[in-house]
C-alpha atoms as a PDB file:
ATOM      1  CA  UNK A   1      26.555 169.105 164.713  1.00  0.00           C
ATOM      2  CA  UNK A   2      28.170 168.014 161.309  1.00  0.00           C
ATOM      3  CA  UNK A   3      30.537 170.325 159.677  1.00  0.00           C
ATOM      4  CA  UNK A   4      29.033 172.689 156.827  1.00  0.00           C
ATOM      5  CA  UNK A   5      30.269 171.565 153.256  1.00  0.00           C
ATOM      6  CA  UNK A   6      32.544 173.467 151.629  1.00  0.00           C
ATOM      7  CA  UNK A   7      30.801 175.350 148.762  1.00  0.00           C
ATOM      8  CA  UNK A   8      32.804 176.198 145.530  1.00  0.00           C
ATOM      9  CA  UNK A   9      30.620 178.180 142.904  1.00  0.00           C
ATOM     10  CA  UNK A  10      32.178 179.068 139.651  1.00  0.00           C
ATOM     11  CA  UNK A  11      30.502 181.229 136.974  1.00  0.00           C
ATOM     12  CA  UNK A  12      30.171 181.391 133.311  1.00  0.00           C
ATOM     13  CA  UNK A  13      32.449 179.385 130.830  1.00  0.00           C
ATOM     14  CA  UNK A  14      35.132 177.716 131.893  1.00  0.00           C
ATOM     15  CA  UNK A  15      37.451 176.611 129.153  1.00  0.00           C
ATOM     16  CA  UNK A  16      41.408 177.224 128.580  1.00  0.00           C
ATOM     17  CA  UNK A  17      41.101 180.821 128.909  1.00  0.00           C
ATOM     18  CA  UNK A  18      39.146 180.840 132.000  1.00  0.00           C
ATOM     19  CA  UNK A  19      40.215 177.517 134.006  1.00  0.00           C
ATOM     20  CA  UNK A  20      42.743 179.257 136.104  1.00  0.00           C
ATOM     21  CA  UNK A  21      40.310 180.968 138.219  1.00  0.00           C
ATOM     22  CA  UNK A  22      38.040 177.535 138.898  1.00  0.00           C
ATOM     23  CA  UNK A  23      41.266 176.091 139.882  1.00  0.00           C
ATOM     24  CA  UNK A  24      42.742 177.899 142.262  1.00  0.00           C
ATOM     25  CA  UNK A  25      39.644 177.909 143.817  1.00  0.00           C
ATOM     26  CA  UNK A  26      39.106 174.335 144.072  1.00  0.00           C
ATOM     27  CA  UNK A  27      42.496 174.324 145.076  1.00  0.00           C
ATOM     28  CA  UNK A  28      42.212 176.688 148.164  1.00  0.00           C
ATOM     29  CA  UNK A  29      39.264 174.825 148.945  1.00  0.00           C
ATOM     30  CA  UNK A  30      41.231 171.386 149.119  1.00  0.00           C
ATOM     31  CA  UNK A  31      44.338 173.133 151.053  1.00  0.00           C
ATOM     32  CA  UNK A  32      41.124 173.604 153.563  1.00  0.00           C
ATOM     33  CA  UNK A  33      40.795 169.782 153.905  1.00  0.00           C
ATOM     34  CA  UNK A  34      37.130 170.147 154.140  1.00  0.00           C
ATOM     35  CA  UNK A  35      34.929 166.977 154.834  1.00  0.00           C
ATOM     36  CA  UNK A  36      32.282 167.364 152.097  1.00  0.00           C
ATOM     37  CA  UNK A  37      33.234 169.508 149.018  1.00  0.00           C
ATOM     38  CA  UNK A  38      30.255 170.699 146.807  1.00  0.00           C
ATOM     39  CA  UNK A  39      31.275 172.325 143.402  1.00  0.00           C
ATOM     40  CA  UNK A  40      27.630 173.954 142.691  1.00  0.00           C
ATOM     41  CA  UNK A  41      28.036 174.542 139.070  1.00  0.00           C
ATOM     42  CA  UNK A  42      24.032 176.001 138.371  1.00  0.00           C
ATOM     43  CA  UNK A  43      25.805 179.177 137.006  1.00  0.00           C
ATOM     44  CA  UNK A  44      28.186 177.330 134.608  1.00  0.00           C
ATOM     45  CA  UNK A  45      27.492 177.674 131.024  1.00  0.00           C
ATOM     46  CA  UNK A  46      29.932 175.923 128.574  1.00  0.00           C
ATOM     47  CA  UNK A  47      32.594 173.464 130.820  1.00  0.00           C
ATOM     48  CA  UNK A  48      35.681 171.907 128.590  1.00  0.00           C
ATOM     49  CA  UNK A  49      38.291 169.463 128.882  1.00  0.00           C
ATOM     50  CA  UNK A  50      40.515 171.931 131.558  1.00  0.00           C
ATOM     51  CA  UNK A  51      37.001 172.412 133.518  1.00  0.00           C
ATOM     52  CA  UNK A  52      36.626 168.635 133.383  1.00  0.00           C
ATOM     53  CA  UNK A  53      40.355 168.139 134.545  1.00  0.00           C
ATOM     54  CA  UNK A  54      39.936 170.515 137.895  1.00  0.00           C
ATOM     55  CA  UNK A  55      36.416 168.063 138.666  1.00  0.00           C
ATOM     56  CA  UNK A  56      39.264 165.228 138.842  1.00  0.00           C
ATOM     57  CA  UNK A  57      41.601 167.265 140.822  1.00  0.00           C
ATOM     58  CA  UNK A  58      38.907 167.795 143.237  1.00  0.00           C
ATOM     59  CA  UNK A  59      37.639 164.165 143.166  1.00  0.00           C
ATOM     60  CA  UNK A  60      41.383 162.817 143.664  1.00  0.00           C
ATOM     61  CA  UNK A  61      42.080 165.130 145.928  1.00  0.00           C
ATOM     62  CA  UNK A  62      39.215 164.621 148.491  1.00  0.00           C
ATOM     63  CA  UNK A  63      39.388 160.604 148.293  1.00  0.00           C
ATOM     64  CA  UNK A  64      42.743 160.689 149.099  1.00  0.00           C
ATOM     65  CA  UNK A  65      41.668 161.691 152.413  1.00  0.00           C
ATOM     66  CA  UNK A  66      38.274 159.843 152.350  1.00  0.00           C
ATOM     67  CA  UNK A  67      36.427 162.913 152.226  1.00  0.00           C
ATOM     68  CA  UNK A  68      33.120 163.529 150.050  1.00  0.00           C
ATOM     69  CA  UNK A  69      33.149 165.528 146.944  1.00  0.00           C
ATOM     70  CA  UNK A  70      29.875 166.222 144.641  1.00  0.00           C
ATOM     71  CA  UNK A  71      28.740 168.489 141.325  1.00  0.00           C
ATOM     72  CA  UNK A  72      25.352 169.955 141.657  1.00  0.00           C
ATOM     73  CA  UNK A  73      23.478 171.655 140.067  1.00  0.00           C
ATOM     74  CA  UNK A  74      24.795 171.385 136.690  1.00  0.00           C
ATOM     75  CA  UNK A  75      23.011 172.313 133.951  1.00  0.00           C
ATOM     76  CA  UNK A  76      21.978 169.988 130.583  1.00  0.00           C
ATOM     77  CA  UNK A  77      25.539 170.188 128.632  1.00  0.00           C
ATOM     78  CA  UNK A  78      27.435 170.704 131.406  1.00  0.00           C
ATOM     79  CA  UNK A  79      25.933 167.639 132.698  1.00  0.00           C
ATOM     80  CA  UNK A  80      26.629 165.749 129.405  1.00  0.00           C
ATOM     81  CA  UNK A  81      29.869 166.976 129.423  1.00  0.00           C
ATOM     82  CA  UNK A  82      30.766 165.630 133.197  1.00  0.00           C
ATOM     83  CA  UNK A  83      28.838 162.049 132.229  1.00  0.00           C
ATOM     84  CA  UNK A  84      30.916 161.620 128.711  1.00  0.00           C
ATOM     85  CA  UNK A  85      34.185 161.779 130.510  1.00  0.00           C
ATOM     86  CA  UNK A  86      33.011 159.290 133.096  1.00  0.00           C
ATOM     87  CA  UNK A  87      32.731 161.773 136.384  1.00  0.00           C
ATOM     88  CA  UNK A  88      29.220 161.376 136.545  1.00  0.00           C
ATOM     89  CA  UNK A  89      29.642 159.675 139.803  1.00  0.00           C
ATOM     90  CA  UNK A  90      30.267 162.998 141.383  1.00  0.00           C
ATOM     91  CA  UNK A  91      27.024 164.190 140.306  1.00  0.00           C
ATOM     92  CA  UNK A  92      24.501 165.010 143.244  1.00  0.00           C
ATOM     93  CA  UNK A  93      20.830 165.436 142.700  1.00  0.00           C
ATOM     94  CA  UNK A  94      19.909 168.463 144.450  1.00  0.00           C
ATOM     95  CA  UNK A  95      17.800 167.690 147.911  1.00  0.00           C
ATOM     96  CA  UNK A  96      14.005 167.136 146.938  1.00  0.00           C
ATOM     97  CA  UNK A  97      11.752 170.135 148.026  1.00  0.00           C
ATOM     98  CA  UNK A  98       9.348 169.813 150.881  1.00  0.00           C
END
């Protein structure tokens, strides 16, 4: 049976004021060296440059172990946001429903 991702769910803005929270917990999620890393972002409202920086902490830090790392859930300006800076690759479409 496949390992359960590792699920990192931040909430509200995150922007200079707020970032240190998202980080640290993307952080002790890496220090975890999970095999899949999902940063579920549906309750994100507003996500700036220091938001967008800990998506390519997470990104470098799980291919540097050839591990998985995705963004779902985002919603339409976060998503904008992640595709303008070029991360859009680590966007996930949630799982069709049956």
């Amino acid at each position: 049976m496949p390992a359960r991702p590792t699920v990192v769910r931040p909430e509200g803005e995150i922007d200079l004021a707020s970032v240190d929270s998202f980080r640290q917990a993307v952080q002790v999620a890496l220090a975890a060296e999970p095999a899949d890393l999902v940063l579920d972002l549906r309750d994100v409202t507003f996500l700036d440059s220091s938001g967008l920086s800990v998506l390519a902490l997470a990104l470098k830090g799980q291919r540097s172990r050839d591990a998985s790392v995705s963004v779902v859930n985002p919603v339409p300006i976060v998503r904008r946001a992640i595709d303008l800076v070029g991360l859009g690759l680590m966007l996930e479409d949630p799982a069709p429903s049956a």
